[in-house]
Protein backbone atom coordinates (compact mmCIF):
# COMPACT_ATOMS: atom_id res chain seq x y z
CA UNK A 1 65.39 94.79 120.49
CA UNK A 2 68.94 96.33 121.26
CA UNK A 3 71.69 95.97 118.66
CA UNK A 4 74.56 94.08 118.63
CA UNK A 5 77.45 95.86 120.87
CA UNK A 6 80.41 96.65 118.86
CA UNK A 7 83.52 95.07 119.03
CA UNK A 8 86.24 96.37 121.74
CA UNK A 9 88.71 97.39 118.65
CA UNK A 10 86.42 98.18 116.04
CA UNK A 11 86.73 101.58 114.25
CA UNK A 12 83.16 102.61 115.09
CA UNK A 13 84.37 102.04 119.23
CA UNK A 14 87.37 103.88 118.66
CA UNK A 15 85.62 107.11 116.99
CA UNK A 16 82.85 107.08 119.84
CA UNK A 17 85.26 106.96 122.87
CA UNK A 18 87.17 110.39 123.47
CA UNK A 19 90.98 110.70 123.52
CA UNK A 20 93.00 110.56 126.14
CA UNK A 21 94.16 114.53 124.91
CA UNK A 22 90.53 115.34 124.62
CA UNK A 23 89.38 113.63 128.37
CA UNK A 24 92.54 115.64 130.16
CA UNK A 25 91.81 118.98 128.47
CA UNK A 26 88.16 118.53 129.16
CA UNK A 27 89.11 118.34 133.27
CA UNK A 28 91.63 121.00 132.98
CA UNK A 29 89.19 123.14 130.86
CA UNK A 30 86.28 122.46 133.79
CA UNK A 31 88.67 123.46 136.48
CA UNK A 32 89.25 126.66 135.00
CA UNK A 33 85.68 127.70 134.19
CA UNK A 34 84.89 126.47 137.72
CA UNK A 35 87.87 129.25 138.82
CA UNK A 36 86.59 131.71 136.62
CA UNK A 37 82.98 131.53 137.69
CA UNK A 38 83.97 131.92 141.05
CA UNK A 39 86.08 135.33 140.43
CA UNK A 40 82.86 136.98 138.09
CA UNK A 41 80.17 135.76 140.29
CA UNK A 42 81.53 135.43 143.81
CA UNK A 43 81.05 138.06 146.57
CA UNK A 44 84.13 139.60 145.97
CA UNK A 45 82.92 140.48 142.13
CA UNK A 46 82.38 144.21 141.63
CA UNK A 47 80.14 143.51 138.45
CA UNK A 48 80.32 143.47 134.76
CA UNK A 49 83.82 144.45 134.54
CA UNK A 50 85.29 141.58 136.76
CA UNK A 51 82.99 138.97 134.38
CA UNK A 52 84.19 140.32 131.38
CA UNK A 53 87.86 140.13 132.59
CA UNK A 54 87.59 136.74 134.12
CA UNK A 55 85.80 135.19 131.13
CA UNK A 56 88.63 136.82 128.97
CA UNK A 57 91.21 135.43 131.15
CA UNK A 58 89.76 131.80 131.19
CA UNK A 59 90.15 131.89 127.22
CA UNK A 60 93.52 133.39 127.54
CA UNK A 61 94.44 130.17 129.89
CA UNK A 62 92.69 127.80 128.04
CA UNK A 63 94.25 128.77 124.55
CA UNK A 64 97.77 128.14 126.36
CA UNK A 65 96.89 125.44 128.23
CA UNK A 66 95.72 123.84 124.69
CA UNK A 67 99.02 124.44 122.90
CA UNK A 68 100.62 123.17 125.78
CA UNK A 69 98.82 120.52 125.72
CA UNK A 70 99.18 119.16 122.12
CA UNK A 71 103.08 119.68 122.24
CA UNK A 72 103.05 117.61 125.32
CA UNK A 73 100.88 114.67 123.69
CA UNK A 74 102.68 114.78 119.90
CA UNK A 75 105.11 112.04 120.95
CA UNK A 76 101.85 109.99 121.43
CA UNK A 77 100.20 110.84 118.45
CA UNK A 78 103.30 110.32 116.39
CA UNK A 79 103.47 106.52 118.13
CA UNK A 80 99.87 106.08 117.32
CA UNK A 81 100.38 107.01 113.33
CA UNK A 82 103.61 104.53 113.52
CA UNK A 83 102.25 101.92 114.94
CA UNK A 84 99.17 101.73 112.84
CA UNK A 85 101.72 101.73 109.74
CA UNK A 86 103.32 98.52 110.87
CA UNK A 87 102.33 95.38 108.80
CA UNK A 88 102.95 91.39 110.48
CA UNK A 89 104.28 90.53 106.89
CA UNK A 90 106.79 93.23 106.49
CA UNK A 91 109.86 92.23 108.73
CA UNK A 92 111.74 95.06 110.25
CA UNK A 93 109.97 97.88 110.60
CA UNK A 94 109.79 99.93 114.01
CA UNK A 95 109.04 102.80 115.40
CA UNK A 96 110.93 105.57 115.86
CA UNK A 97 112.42 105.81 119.34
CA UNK A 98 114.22 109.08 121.48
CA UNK A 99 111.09 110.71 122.13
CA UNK A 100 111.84 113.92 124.94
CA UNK A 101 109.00 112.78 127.11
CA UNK A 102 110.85 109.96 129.00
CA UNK A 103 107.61 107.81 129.79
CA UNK A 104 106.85 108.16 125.50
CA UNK A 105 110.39 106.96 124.87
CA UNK A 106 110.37 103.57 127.70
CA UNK A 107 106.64 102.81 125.83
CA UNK A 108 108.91 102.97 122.53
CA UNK A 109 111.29 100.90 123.35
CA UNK A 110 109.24 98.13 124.72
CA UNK A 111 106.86 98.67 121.88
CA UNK A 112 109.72 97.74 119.55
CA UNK A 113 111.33 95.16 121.98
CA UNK A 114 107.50 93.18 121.77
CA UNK A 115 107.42 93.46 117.88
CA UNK A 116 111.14 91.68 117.85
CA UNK A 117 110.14 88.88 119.82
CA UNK A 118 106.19 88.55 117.79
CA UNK A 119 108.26 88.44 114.83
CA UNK A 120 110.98 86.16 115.89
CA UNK A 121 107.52 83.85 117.08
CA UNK A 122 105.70 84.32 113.75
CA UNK A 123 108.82 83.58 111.78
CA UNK A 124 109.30 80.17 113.68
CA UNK A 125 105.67 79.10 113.39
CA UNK A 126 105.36 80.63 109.53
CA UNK A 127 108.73 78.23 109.11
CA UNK A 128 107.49 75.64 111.01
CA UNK A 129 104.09 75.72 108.82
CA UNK A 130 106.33 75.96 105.51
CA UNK A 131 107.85 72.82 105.95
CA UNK A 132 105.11 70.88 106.69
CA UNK A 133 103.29 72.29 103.97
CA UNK A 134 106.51 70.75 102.26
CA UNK A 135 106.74 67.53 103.79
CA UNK A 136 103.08 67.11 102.58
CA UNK A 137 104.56 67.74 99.42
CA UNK A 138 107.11 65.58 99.01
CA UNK A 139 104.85 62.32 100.67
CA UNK A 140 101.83 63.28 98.24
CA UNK A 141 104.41 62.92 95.02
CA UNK A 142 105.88 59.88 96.56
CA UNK A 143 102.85 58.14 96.90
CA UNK A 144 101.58 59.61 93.11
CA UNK A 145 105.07 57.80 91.91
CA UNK A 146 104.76 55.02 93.81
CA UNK A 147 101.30 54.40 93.39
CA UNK A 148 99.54 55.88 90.21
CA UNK A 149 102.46 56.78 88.32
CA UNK A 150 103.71 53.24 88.46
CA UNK A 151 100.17 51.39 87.62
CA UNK A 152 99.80 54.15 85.21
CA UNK A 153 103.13 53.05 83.45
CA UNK A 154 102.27 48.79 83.99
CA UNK A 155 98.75 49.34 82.24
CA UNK A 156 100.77 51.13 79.52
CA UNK A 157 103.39 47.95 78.74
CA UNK A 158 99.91 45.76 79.02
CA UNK A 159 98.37 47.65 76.47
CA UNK A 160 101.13 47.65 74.15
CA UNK A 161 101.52 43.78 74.70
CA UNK A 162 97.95 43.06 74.11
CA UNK A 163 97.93 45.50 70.81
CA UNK A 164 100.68 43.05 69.25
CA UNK A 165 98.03 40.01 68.44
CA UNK A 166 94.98 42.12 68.38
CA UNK A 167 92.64 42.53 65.48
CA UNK A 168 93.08 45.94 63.19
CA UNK A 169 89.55 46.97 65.07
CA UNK A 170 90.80 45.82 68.73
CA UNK A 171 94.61 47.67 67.53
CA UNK A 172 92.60 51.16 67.12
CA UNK A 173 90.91 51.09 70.17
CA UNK A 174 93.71 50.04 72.11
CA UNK A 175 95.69 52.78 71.14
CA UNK A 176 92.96 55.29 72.06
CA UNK A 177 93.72 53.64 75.70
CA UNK A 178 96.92 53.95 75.41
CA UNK A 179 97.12 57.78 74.34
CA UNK A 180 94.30 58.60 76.85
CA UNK A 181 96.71 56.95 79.66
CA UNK A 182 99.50 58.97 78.19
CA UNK A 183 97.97 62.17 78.81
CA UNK A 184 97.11 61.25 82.48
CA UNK A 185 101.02 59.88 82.94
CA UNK A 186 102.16 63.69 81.32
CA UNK A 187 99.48 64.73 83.80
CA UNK A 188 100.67 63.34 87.00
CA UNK A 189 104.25 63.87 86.18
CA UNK A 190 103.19 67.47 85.64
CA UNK A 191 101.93 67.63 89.10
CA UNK A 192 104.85 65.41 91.01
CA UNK A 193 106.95 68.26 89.48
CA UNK A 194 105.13 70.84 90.81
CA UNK A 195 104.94 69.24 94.31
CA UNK A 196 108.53 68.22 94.25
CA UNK A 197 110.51 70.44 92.05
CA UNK A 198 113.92 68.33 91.58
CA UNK A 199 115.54 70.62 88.91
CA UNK A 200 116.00 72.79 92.66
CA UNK A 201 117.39 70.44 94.48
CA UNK A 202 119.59 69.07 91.84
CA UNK A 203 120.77 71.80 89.52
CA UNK A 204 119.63 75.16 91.66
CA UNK A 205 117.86 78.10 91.52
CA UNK A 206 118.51 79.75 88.29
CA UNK A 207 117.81 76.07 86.38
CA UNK A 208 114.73 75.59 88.59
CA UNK A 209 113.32 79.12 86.96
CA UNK A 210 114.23 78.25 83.87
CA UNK A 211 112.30 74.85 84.04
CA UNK A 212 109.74 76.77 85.46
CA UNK A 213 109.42 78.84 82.49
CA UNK A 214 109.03 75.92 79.96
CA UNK A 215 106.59 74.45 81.51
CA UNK A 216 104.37 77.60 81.76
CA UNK A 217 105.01 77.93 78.19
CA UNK A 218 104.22 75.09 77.16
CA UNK A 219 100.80 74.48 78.85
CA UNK A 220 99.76 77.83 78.35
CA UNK A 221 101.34 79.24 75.54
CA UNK A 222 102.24 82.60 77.37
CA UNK A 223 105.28 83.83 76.18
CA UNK A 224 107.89 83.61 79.96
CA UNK A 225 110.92 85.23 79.69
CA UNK A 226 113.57 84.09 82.03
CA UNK A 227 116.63 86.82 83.05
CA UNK A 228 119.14 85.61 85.48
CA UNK A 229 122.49 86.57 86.33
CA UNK A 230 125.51 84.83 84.90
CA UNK A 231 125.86 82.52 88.01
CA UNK A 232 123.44 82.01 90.26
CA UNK A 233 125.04 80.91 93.26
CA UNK A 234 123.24 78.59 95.61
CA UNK A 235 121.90 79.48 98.26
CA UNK A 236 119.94 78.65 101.90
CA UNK A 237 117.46 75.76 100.80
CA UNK A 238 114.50 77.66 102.31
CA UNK A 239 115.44 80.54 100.43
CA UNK A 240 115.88 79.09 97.05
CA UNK A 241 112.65 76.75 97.93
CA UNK A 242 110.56 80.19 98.71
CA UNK A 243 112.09 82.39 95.75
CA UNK A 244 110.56 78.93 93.50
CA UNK A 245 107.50 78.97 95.20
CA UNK A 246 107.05 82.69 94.78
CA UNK A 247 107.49 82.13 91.31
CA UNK A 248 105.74 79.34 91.09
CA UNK A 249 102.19 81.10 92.78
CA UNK A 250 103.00 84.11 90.97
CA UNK A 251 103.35 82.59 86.96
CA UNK A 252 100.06 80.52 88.09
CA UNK A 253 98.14 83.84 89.28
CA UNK A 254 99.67 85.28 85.95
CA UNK A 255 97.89 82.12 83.88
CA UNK A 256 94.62 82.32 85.69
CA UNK A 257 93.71 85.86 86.15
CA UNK A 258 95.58 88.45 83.97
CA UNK A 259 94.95 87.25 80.51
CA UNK A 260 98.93 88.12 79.72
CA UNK A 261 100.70 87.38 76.56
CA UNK A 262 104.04 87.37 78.18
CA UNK A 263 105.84 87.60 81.42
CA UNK A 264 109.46 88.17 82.91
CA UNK A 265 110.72 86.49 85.93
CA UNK A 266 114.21 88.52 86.88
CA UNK A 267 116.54 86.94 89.49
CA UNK A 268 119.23 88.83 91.56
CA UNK A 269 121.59 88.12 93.66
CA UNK A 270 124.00 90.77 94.73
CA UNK A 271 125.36 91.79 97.99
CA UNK A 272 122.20 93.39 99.32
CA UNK A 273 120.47 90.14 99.28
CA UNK A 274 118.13 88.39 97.01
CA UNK A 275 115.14 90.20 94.45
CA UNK A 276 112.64 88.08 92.37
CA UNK A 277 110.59 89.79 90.26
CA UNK A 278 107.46 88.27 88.08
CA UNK A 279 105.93 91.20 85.66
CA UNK A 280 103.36 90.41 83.28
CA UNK A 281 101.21 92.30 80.50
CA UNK A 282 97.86 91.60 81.65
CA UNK A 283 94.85 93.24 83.06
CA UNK A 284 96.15 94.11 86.50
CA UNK A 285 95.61 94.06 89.83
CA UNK A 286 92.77 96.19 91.40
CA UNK A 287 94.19 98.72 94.62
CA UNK A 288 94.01 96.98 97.49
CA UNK A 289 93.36 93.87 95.94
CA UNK A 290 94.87 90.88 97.93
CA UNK A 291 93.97 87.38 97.24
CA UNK A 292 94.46 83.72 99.23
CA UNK A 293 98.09 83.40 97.19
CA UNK A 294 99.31 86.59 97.89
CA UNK A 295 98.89 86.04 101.18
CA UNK A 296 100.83 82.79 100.76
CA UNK A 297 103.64 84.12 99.36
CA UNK A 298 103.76 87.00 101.53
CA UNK A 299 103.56 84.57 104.63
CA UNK A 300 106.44 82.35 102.60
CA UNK A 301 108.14 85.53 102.47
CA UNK A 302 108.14 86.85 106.21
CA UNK A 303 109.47 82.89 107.00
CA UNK A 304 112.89 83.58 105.75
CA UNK A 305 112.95 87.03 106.87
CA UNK A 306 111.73 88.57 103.33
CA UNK A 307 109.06 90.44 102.75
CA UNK A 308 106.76 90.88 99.38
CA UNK A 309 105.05 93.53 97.31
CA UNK A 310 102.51 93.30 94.22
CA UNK A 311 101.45 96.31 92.62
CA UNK A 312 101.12 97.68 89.14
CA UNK A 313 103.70 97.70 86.32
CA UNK A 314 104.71 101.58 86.58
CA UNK A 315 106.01 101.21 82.84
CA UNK A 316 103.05 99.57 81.35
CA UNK A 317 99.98 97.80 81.77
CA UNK A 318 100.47 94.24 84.53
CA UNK A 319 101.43 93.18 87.65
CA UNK A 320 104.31 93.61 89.26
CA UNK A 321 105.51 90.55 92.51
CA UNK A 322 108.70 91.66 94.11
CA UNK A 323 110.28 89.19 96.87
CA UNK A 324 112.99 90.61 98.27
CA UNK A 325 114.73 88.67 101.08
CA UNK A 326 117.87 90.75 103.09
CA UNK A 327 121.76 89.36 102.59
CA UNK A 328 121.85 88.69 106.15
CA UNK A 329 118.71 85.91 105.56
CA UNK A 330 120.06 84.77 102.30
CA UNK A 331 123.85 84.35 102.09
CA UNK A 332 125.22 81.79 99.47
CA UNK A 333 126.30 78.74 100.39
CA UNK A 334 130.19 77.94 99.76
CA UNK A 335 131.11 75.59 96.99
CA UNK A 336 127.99 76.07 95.56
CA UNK A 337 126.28 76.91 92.07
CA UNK A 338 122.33 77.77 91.33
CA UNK A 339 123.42 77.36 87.61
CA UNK A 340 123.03 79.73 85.00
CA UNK A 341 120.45 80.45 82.01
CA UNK A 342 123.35 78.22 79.69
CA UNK A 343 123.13 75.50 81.98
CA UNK A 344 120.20 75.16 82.10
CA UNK A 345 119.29 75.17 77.99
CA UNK A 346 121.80 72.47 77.61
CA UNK A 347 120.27 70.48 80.39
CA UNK A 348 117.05 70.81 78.38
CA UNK A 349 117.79 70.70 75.12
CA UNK A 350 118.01 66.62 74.72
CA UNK A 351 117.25 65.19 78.21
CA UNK A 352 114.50 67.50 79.45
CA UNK A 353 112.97 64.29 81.56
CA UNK A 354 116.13 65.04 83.58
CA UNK A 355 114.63 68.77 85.13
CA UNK A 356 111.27 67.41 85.35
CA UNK A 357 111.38 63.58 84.95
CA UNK A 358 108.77 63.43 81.83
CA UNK A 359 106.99 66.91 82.52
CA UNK A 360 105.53 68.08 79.02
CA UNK A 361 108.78 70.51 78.52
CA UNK A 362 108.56 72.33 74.82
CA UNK A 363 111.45 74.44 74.08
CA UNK A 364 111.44 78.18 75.68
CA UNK A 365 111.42 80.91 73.36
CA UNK A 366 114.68 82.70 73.68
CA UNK A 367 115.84 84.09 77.84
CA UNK A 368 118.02 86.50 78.22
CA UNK A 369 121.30 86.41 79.90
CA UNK A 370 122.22 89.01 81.75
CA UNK A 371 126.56 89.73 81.23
């Protein structure tokens, strides 16, 4: 039985089918061993001599006729190494146009022109998908609040009204109830402020982080050190909501795969634009590597114009996640402030429920400040 036929754009099509170089130099090269044969072998030949001459003279013209050849098809190549470079997740980069050959230099420019308008079509749809994936969000934490938060929190006061009468025996085991629902209230208010972080909407980015940071802490016991700037100003609210969520999916990949002891998540804001970066001390990351939530926040990333990176730590063992989203995609808002590191430790240090609304929120060992 005949195997499967390959795919039109698979690698194993593209080495079998000859370039367009080779398939023009092949008829060229045909037409001149067809003219040399002719001059050694036809009746005007006078022998040996005019063979030897003609075949030396086809190699002559065919040696030129190569170099000619691959000066007139670089502009292609070069295109074809450019274009292979270019990534759907990394806004912004073309190719480069003002090639001599005036047909290379129109295929250029509309090569470019199509990549502006994919992009500008990718970034709508990535957007469109981000906040849906956010307004699915915000109704699943609703309905957790609404719903099992709130009968979590009646069966609570019941409990503690039937312990009052109860028997010593009856007492105990209804405060085994009562601790056991206490760990699945912490629980769910754990995940409504994952799902709906309101430290970000109500105190900004840089308190947000730092919120963050505790919480990581103090479910995992990985140390998370926390460096902003002295203001964080605020800024677009699907930039700030992206920089969080990078954060976010980067601290949680830190938790479940690297087996760190500590991690940094550094915030700037400057007027290039904005850079998050997440390092940690684990194991990590294998070349090429590239799992479901990198490609998350990548595709979080190209929404707002950003783009992302993970690699290794080049000053240690880790990871290193860099967002990095241009000025022009992420100027600050007027009048407004992302708060700072001090901000955010007072906000914490005696009404914590009011970052996370009852997340478990154990002091952060010491941030730094940047001055």
């Amino acid at each position: 039985m005949r195997g499967a036929e390959p795919a039109p754009g698979d690698a194993s099509s593209r080495r079998r089918t000859p370039s367009l170089f080779r398939r023009v130099f092949a008829i060229v090269a045909a037409v001149l061993l067809i003219d040399a044969a002719v001059f050694a072998f036809g009746p005007e030949s006078r022998g040996v001599g005019d063979a030897l001459s003609s075949l030396a003279g086809f190699v002559l013209v065919l040696v030129v006729v190569y170099w000619l050849m691959r000066r007139a098809f670089a502009p292609l190549r070069t295109l074809a190494q450019e274009t292979a470079q270019i990534s759907s997740l990394v806004p912004g980069k073309r190719v480069t146009e003002g090639a001599a050959v005036r047909e290379v230099a129109a295929l250029q420019t509309a090569f470019n022109a199509m990549l502006e308008r994919l992009e500008e079509a990718q970034r709508a749809s990535a957007r469109a998908q981000l906040d849906a994936q956010e307004e699915e969000r915000r109704r699943v934490a609703r309905e957790l609040h609404d719903e099992i938060g709130q009968g979590l929190t009646t069966a609570l006061l019941l409990l503690r009204h039937e312990r009052e009468g109860a028997d010593p025996q009856v007492r105990d085991r209804l405060d085994e109830a009562r601790a056991v629902l206490k760990d699945t209230l912490h629980g769910v208010r754990r995940i409504l402020a994952e799902l709906r972080p309101e430290s970000l909407e109500e105190l900004g980015l840089g308190s947000a982080l730092m919120n963050l940071a505790r919480r990581v802490t103090a479910a995992s016991g990985i140390e998370v050190r926390v460096d902003l700037p002295p203001t964080v100003p605020r800024l677009p609210r699907d930039v700030e909501l992206v920089v969080f969520r990078t954060a976010q999916e980067a601290l949680t990949n830190v938790l479940k795969h690297s087996e760190a002891r500590s991690a940094t998540v550094t915030l700037d804001v400057d007027d290039s634009g904005v850079r998050l970066q997440v390092d940690d001390d684990g194991r990590g990351i294998a070349p090429g590597a590239s799992g479901r939530g990198t490609v998350g926040m990548a595709e979080r990333a190209f929404a707002i114009g950003g783009w992302l990176t993970v690699s290794a730590r080049p000053d240690g063992p880790g990871t290193r996640v860099v967002l990095t989203v241009p000025r022009e995609r992420a100027k600050p808002v007027d009048g407004g402030d992302g708060g700072s590191c001090s901000e955010a430790d007072s906000a914490s240090g005696t009404d914590s429920a009011a970052l996370a609304r009852g997340a478990n929120s154990q002091p952060l060992r010491p941030a730094e400040v940047r001055s």
